[in-house]
N, C-alpha and C. Protein backbone atom coordinates (compact mmCIF):
# COMPACT_ATOMS: atom_id res chain seq x y z
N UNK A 1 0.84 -1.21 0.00
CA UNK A 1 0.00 0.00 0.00
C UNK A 1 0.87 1.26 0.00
N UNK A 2 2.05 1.27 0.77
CA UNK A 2 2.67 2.05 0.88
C UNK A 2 3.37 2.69 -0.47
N UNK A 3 3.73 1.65 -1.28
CA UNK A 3 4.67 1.64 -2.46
C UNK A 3 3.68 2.10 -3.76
N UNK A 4 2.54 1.77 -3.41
CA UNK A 4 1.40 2.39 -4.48
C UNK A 4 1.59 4.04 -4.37
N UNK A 5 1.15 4.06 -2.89
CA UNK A 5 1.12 6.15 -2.65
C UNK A 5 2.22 6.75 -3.31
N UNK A 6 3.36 6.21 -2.69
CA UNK A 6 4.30 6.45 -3.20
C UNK A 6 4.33 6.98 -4.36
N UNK A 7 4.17 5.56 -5.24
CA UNK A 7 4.51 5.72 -6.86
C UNK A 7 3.30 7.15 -7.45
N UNK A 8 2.09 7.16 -6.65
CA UNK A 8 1.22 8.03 -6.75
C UNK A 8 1.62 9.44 -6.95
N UNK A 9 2.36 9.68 -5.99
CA UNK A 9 2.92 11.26 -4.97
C UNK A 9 4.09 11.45 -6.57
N UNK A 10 5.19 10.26 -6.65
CA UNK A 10 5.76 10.66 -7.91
C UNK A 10 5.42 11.26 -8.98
N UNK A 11 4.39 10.67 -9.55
CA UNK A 11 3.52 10.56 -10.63
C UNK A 11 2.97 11.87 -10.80
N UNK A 12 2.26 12.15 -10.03
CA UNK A 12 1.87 13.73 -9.40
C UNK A 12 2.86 15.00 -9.73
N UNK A 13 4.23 14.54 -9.10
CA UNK A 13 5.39 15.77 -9.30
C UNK A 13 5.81 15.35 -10.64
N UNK A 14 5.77 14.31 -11.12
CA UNK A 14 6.09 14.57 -12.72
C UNK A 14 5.64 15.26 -13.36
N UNK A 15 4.42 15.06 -13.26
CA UNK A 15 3.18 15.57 -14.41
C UNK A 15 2.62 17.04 -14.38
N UNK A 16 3.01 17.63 -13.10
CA UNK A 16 2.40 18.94 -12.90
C UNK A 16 3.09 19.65 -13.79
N UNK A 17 3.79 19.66 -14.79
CA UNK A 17 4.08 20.95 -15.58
C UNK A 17 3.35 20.40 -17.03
N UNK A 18 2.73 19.13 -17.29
CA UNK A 18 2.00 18.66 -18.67
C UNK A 18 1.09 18.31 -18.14
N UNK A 19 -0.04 18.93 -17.83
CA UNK A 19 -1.40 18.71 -17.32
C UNK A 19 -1.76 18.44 -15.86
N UNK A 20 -0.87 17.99 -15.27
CA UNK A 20 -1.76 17.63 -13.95
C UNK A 20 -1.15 18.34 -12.96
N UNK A 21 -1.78 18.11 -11.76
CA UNK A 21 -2.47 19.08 -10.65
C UNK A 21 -0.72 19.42 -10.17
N UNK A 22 -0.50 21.11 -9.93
CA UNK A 22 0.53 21.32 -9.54
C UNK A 22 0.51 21.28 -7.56
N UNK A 23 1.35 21.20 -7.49
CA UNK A 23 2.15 20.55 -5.74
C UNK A 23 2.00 21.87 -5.38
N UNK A 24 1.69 21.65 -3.67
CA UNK A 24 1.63 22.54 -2.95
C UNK A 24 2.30 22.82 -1.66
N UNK A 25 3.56 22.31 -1.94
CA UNK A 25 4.48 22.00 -1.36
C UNK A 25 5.99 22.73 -1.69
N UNK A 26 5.85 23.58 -1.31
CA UNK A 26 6.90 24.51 -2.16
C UNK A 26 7.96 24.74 -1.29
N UNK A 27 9.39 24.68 -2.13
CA UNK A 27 10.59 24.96 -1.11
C UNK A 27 10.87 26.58 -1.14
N UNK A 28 11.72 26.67 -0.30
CA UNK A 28 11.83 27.66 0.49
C UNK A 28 12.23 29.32 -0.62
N UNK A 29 12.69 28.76 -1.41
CA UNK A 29 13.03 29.64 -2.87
C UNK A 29 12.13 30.04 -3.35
N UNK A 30 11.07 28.54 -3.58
CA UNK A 30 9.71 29.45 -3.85
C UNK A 30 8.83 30.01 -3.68
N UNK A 31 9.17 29.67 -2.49
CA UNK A 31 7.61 30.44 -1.66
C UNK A 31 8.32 32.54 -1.15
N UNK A 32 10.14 32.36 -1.39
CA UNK A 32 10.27 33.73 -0.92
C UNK A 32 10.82 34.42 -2.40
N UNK A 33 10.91 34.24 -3.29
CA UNK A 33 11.44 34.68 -4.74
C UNK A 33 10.67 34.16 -6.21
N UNK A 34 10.68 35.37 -6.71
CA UNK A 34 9.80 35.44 -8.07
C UNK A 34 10.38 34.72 -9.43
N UNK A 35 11.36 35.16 -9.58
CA UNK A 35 12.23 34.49 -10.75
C UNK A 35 12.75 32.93 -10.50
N UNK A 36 12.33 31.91 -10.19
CA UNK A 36 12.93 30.44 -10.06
C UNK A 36 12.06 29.55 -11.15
N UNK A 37 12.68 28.89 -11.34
CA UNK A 37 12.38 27.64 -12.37
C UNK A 37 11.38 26.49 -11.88
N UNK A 38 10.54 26.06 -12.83
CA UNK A 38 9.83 24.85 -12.52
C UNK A 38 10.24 23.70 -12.94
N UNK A 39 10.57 23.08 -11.51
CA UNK A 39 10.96 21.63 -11.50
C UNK A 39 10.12 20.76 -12.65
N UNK A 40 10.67 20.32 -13.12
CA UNK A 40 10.79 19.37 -14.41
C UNK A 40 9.82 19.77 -15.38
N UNK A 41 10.14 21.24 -15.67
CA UNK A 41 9.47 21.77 -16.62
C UNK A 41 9.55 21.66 -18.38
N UNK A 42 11.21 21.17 -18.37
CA UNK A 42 11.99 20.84 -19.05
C UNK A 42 12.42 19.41 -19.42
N UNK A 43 12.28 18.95 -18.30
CA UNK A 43 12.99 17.54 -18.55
C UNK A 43 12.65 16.76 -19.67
N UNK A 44 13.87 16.07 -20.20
CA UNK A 44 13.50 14.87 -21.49
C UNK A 44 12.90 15.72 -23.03
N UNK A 45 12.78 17.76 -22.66
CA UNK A 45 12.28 18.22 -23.79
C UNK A 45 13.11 19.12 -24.30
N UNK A 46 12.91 20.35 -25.01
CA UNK A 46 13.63 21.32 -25.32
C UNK A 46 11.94 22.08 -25.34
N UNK A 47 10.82 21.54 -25.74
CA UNK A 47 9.81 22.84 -26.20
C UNK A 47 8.52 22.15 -25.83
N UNK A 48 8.04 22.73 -25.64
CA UNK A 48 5.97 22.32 -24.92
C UNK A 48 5.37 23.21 -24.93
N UNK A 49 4.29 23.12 -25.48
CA UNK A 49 3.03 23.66 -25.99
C UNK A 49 2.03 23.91 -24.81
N UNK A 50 1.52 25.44 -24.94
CA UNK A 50 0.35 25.66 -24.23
C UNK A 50 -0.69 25.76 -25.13
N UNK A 51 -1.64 24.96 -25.08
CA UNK A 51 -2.93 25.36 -25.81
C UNK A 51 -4.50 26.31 -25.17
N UNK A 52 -3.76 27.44 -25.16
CA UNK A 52 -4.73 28.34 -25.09
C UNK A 52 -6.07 27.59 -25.98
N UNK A 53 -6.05 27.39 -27.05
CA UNK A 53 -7.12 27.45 -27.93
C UNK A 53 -8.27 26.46 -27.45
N UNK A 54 -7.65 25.17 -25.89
CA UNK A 54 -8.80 24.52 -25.37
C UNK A 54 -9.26 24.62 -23.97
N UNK A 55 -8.87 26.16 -23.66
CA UNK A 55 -9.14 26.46 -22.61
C UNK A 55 -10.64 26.82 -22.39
N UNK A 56 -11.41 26.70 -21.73
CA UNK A 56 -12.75 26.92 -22.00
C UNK A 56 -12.91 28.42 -21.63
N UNK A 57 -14.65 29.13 -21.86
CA UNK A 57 -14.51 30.53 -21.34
C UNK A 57 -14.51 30.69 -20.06
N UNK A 58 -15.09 29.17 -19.38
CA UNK A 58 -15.11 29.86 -17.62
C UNK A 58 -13.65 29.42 -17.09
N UNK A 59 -12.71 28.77 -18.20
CA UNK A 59 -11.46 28.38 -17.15
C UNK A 59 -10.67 29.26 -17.28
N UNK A 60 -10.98 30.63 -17.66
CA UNK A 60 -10.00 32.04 -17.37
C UNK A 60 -10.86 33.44 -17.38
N UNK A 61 -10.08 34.42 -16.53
CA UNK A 61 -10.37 35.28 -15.88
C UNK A 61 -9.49 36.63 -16.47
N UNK A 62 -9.80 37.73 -17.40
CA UNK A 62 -8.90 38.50 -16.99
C UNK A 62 -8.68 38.90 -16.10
N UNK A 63 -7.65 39.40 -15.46
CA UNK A 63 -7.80 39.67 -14.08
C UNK A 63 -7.85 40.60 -12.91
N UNK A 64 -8.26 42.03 -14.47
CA UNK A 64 -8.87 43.07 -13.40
C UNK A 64 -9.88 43.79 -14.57
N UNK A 65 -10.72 43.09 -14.45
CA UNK A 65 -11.73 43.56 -15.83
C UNK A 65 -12.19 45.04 -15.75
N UNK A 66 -12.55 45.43 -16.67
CA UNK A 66 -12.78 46.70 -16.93
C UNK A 66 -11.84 47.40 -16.88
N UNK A 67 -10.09 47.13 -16.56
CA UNK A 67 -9.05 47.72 -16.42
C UNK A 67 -9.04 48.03 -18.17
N UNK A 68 -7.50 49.51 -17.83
CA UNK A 68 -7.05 50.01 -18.94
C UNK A 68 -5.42 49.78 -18.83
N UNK A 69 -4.79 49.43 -19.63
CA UNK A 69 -3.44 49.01 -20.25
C UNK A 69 -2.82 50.57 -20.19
N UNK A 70 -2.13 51.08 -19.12
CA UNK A 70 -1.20 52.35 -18.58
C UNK A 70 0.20 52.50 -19.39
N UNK A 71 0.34 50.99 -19.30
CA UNK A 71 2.10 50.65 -19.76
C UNK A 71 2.33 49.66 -19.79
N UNK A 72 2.54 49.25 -21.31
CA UNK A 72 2.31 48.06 -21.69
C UNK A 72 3.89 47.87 -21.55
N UNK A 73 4.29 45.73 -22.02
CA UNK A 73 4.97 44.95 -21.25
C UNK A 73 6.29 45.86 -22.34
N UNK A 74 7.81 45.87 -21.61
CA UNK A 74 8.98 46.85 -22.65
C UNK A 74 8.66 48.08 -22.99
N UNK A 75 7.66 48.33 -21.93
CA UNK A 75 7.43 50.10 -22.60
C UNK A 75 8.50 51.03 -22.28
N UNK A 76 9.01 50.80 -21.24
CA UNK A 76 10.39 50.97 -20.74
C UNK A 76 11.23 50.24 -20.21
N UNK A 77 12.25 50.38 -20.14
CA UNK A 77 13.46 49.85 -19.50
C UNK A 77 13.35 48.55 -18.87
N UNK A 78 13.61 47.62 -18.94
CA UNK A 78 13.08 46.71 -17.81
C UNK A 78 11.97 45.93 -17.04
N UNK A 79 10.73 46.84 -18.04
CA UNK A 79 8.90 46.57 -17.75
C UNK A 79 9.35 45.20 -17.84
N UNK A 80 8.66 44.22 -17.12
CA UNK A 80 8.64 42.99 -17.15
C UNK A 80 7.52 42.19 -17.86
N UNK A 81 6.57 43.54 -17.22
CA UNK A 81 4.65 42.85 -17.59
C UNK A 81 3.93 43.87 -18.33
N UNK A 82 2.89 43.79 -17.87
CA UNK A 82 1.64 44.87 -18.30
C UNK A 82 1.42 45.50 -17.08
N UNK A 83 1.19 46.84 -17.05
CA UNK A 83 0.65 47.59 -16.01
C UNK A 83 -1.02 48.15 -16.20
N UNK A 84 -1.71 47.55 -15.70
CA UNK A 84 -3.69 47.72 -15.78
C UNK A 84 -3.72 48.63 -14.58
N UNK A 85 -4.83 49.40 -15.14
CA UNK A 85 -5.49 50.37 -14.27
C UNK A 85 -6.91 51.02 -14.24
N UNK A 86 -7.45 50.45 -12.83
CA UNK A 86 -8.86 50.59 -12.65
C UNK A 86 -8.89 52.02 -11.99
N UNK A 87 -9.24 51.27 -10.13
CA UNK A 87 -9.56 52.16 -9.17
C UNK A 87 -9.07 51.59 -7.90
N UNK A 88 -8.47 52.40 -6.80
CA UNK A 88 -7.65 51.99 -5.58
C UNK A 88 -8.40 50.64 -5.36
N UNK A 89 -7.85 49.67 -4.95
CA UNK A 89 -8.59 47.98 -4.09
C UNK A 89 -9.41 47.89 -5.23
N UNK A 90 -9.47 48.12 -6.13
CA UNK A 90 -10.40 47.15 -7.14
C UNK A 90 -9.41 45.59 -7.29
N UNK A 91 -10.56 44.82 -7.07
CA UNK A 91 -10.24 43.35 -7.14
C UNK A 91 -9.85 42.70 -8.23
N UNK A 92 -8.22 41.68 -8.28
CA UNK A 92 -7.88 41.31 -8.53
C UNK A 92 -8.05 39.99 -8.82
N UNK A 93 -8.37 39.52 -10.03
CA UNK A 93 -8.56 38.10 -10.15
C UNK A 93 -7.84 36.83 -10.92
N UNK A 94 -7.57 35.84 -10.37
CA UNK A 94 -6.73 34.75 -10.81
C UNK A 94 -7.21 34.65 -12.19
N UNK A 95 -5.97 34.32 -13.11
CA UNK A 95 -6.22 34.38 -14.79
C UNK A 95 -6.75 32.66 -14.88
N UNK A 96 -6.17 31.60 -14.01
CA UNK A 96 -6.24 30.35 -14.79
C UNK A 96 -6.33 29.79 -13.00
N UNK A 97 -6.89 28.09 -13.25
CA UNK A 97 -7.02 27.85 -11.70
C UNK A 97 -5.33 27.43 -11.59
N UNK A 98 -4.65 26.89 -10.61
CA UNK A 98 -3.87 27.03 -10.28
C UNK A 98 -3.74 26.95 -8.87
N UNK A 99 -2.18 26.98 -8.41
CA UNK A 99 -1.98 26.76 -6.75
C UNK A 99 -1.26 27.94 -6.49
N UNK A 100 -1.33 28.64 -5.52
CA UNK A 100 -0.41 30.06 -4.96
C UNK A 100 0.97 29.62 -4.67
N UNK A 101 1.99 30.10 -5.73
CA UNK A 101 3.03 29.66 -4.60
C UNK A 101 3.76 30.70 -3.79
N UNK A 102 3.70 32.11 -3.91
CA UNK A 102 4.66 33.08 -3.25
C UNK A 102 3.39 34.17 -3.16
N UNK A 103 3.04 34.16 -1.90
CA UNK A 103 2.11 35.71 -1.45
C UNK A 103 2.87 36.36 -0.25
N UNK A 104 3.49 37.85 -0.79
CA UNK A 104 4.17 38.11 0.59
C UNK A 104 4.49 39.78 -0.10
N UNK A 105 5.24 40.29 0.56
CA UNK A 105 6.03 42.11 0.16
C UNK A 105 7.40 41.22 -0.57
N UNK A 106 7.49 41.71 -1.70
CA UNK A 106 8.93 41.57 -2.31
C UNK A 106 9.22 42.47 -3.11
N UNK A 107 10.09 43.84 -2.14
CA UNK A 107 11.24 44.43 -2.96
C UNK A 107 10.38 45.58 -4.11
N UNK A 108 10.84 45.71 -4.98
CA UNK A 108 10.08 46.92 -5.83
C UNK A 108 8.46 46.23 -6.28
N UNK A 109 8.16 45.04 -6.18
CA UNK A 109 7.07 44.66 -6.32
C UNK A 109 6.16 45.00 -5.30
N UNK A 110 6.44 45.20 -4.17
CA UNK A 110 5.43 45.39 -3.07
C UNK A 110 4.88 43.93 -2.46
N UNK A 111 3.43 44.06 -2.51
CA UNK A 111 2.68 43.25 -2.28
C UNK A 111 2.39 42.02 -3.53
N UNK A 112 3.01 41.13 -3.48
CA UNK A 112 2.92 40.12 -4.57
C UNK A 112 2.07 38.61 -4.66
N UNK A 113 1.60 38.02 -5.44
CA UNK A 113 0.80 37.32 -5.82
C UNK A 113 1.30 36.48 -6.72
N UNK A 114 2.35 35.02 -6.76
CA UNK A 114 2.72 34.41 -7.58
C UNK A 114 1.54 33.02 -7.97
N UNK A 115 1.22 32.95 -8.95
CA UNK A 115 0.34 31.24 -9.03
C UNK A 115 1.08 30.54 -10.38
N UNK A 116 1.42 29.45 -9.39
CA UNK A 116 1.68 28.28 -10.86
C UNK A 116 0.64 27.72 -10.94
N UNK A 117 0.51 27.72 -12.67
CA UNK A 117 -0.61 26.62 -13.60
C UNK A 117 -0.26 25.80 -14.16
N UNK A 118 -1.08 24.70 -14.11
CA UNK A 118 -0.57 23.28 -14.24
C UNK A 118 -0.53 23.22 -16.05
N UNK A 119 -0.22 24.54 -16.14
CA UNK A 119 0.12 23.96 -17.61
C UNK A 119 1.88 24.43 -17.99
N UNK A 120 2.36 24.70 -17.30
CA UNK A 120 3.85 25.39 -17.42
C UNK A 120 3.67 26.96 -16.75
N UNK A 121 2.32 27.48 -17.06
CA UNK A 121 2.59 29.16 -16.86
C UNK A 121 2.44 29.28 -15.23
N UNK A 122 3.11 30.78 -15.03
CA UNK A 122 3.02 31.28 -13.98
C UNK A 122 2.51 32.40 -13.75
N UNK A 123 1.49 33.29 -13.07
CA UNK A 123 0.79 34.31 -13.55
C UNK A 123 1.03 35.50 -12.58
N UNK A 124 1.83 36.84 -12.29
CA UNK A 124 2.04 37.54 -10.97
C UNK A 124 1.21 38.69 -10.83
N UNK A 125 1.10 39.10 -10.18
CA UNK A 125 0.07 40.00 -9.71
C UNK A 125 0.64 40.87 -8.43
N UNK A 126 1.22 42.58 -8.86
CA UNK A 126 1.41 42.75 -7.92
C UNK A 126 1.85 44.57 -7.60
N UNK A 127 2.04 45.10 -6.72
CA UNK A 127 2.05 46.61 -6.14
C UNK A 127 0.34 46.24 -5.52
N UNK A 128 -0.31 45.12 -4.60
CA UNK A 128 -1.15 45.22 -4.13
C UNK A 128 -1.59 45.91 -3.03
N UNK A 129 -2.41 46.50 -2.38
CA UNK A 129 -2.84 47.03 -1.42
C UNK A 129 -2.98 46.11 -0.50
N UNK A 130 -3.48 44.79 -0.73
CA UNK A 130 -3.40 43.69 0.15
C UNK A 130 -3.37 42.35 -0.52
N UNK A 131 -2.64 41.51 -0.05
CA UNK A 131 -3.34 39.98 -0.78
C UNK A 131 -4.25 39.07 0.42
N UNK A 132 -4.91 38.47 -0.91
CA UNK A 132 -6.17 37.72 0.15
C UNK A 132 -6.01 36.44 0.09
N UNK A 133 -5.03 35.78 -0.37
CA UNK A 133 -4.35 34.42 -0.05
C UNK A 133 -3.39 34.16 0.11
N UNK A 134 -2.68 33.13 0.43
CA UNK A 134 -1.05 32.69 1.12
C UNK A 134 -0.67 31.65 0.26
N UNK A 135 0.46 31.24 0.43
CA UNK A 135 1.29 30.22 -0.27
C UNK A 135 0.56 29.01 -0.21
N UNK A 136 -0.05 28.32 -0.77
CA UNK A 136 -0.11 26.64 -0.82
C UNK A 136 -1.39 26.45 -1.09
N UNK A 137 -2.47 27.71 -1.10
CA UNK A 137 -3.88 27.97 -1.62
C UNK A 137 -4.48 27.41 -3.16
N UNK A 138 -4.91 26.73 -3.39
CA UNK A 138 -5.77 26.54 -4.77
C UNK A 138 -6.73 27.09 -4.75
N UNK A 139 -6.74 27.32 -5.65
CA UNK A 139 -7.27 29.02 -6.61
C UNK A 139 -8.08 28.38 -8.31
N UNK A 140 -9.14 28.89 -8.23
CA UNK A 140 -9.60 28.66 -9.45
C UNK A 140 -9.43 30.35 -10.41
N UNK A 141 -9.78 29.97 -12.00
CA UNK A 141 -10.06 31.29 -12.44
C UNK A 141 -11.01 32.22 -11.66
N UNK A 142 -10.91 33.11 -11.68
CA UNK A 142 -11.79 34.23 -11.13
C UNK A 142 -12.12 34.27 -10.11
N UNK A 143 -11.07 33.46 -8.94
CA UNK A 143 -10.91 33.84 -7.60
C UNK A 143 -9.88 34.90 -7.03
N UNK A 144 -10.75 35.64 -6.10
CA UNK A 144 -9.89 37.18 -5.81
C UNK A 144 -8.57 36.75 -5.00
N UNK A 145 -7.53 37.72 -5.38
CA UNK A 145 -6.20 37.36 -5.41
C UNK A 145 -6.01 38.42 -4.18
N UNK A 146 -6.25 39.49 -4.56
CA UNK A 146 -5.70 41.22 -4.11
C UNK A 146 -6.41 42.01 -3.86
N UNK A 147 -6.22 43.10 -3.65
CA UNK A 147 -6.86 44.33 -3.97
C UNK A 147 -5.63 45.50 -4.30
N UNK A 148 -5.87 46.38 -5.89
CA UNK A 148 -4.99 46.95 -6.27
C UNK A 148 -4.18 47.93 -5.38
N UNK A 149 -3.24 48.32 -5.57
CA UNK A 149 -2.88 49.37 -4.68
C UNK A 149 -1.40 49.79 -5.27
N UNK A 150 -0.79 50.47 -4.16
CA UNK A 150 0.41 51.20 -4.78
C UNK A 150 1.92 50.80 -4.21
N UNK A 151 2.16 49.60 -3.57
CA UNK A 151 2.87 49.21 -2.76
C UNK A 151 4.28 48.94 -3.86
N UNK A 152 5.20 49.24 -2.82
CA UNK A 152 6.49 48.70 -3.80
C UNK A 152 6.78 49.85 -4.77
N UNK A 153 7.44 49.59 -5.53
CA UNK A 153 7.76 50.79 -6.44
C UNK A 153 6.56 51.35 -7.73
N UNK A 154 5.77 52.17 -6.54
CA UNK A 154 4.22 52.70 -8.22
C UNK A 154 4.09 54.18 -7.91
N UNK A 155 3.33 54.62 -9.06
CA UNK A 155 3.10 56.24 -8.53
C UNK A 155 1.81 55.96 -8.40
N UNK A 156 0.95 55.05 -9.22
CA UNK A 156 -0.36 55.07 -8.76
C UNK A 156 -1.02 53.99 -8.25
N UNK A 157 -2.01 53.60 -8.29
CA UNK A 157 -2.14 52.50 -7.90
C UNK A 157 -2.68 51.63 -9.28
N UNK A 158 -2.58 50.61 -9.30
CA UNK A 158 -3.02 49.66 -10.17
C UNK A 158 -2.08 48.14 -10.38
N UNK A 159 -2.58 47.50 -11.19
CA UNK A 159 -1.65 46.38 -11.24
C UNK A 159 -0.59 45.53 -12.41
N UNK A 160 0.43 45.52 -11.40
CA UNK A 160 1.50 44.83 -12.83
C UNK A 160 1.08 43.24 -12.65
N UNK A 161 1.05 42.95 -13.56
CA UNK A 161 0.62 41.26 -14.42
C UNK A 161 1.83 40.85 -15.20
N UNK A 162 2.36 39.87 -14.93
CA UNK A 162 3.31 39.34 -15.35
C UNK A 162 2.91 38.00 -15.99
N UNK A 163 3.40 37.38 -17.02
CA UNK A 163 3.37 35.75 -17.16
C UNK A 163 5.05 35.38 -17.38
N UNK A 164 4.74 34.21 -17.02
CA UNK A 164 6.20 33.72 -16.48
C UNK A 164 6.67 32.23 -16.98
N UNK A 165 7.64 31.17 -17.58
CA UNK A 165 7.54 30.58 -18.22
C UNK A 165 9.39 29.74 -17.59
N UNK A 166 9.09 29.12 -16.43
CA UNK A 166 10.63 28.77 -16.29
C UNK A 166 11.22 30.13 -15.48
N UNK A 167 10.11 30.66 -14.87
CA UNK A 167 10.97 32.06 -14.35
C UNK A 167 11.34 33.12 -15.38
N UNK A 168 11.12 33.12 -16.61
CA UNK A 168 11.51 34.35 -17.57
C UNK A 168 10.41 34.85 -17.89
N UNK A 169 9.89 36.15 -18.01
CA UNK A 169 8.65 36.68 -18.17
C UNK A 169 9.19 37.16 -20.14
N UNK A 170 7.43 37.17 -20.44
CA UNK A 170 7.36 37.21 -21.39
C UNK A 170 5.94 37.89 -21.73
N UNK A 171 5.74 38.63 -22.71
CA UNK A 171 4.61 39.78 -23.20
C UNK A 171 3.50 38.76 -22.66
N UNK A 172 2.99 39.69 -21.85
CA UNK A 172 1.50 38.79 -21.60
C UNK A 172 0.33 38.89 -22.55
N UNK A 173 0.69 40.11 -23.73
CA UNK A 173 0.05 40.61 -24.65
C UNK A 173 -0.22 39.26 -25.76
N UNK A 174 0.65 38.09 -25.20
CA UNK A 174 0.77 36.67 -25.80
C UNK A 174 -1.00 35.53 -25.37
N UNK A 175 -0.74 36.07 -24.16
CA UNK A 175 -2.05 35.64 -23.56
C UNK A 175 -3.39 35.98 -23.40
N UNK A 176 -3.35 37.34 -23.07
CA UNK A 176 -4.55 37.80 -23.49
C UNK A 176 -4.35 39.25 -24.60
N UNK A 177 -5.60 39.17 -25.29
CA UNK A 177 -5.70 41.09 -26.06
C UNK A 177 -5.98 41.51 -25.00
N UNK A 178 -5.07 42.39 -24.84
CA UNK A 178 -4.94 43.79 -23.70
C UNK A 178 -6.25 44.74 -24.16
N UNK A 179 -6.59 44.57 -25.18
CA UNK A 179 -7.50 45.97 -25.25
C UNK A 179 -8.78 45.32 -25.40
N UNK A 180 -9.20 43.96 -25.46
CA UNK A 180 -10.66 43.54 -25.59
C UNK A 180 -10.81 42.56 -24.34
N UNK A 181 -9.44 42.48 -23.72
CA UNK A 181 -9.41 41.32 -22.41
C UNK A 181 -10.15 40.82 -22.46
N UNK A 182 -9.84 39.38 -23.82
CA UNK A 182 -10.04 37.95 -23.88
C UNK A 182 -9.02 37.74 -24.13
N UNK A 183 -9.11 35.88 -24.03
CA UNK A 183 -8.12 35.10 -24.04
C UNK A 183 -7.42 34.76 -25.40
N UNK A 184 -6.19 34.98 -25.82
CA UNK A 184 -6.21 34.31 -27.18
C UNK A 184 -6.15 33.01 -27.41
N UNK A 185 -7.16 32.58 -28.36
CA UNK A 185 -6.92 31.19 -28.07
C UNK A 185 -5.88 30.66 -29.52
N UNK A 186 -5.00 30.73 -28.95
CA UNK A 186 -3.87 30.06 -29.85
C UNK A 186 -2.94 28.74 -28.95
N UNK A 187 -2.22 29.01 -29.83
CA UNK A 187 -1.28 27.80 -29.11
C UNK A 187 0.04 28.28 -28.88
N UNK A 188 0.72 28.33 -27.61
CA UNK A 188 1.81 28.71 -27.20
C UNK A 188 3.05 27.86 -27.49
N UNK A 189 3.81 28.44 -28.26
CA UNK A 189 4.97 26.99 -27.71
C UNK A 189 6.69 27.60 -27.14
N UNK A 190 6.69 27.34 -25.87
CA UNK A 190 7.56 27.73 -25.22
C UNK A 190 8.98 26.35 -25.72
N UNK A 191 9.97 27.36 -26.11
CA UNK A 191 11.25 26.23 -26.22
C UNK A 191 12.37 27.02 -25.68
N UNK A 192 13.12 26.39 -25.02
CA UNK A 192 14.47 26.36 -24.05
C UNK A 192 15.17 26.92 -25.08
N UNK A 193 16.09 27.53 -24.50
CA UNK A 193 17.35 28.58 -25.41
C UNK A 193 18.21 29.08 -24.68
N UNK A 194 19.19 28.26 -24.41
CA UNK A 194 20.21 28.09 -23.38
C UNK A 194 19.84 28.05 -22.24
N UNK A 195 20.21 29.67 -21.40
CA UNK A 195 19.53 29.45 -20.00
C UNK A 195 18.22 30.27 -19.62
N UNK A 196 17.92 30.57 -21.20
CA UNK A 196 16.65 31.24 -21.50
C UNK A 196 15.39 30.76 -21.68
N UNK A 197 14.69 31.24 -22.53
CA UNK A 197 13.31 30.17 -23.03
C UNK A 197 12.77 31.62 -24.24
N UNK A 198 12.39 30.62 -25.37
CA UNK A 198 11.50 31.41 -26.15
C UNK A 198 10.13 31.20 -26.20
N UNK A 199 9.18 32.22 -25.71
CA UNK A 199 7.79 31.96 -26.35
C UNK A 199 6.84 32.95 -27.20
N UNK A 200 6.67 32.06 -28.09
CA UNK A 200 5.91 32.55 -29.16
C UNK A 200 4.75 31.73 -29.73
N UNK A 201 3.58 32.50 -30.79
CA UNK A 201 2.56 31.75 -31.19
C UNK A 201 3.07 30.35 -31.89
N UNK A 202 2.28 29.79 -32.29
CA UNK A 202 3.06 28.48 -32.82
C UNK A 202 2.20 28.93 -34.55
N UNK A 203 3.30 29.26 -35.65
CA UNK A 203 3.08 29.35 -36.85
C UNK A 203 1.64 28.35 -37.42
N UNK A 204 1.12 29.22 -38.17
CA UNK A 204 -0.07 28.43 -38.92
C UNK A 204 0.21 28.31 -40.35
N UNK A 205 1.04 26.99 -41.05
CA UNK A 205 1.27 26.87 -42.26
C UNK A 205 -0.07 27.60 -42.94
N UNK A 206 0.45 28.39 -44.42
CA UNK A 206 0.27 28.73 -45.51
C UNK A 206 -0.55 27.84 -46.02
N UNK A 207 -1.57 28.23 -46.35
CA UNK A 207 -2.87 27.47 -47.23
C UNK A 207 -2.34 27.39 -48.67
């Protein structure tokens, strides 16, 4: 019986970066730092596919609706994400379900909101006024994360959104249209590039 769970609990940490349920059991790196890698996100591959295109409409959330796009992701120097902007504590909502792994104050981010999704992505959320969950929480789409605010390095209040892929952020403008906030439903395909990662749409051969 023992050797069954076992093989179970394995099975489990394999699979959480190609479909199945991510661990809520996070070491100590992850639960206090934003940029770290997902355990065997990579392994045995070089490239894996997100398919936005079979995500259903209730299994995502933009995640501060009715928001406006302030400063979009490379607008300057260093932007990591998208910066949205409502109204002070307007509520923040999880893009995809997922498990919390880092809710805490970090550094020019402020008040932060990390969730891994059991599909490779990682989604951040953060200069919050408060967060309303902790590390090890499962979270569906369109469960409240935050409330906006100005914490960490902002002049106003609102929220930076990050997506994250192996710890390297990448245009979230990939994931959702910023200006009609829906989902695109395409297909992602993230591939390794040294100690990097590229992601981009996945080409639609020529008719």
């Amino acid at each position: 019986m023992k050797s069954t769970q076992l093989l179970f609990l394995l099975f489990i940490s394999v699979a959480a970066w190609a479909g199945g349920p991510v661990k809520s059991n996070f070491t100590a790196m992850e639960v206090n730092h934003i940029r770290v890698k997902t355990p065997g996100l990579f392994n045995g591959c070089k490239s894996f596919s997100i398919h936005l295109d079979s995500i259903k409409d209730n299994e995502y959330c933009f995640p501060l609706p009715g928001g406006k796009v302030i400063s979009a992701y490379g607008a300057r120097r260093g932007h990591s994400g998208t910066d949205i902007k409502t109204k002070a504590n307007d509520t923040i909502r999880c893009a995809f379900d997922g498990v919390v792994r880092m809710a805490k104050a970090y550094a020019a981010y402020g008040n932060v909101v990390v969730v891994r999704h059991d599909n490779g992505l990682e989604s951040i959320y953060s200069h919050n006024s408060r967060n309303l969950v902790k590390s090890g929480d499962v979270v569906k789409a369109g469960d409240a994360l935050g409330l906006t605010g100005r914490t960490g390095r902002a002049t106003t209040e609102h929220l930076h959104l990050e997506f994250r892929i192996d710890g390297q952020p990448f245009n979230p403008n990939l994931i959702f249209d910023m200006k009609d906030r829906t989902l695109r439903k395409t297909e992602i395909v993230c591939t390794k590039a040294g100690n990097g990662v590229i992601v981009k749409p996945k080409l639609t051969p020529k008719k």
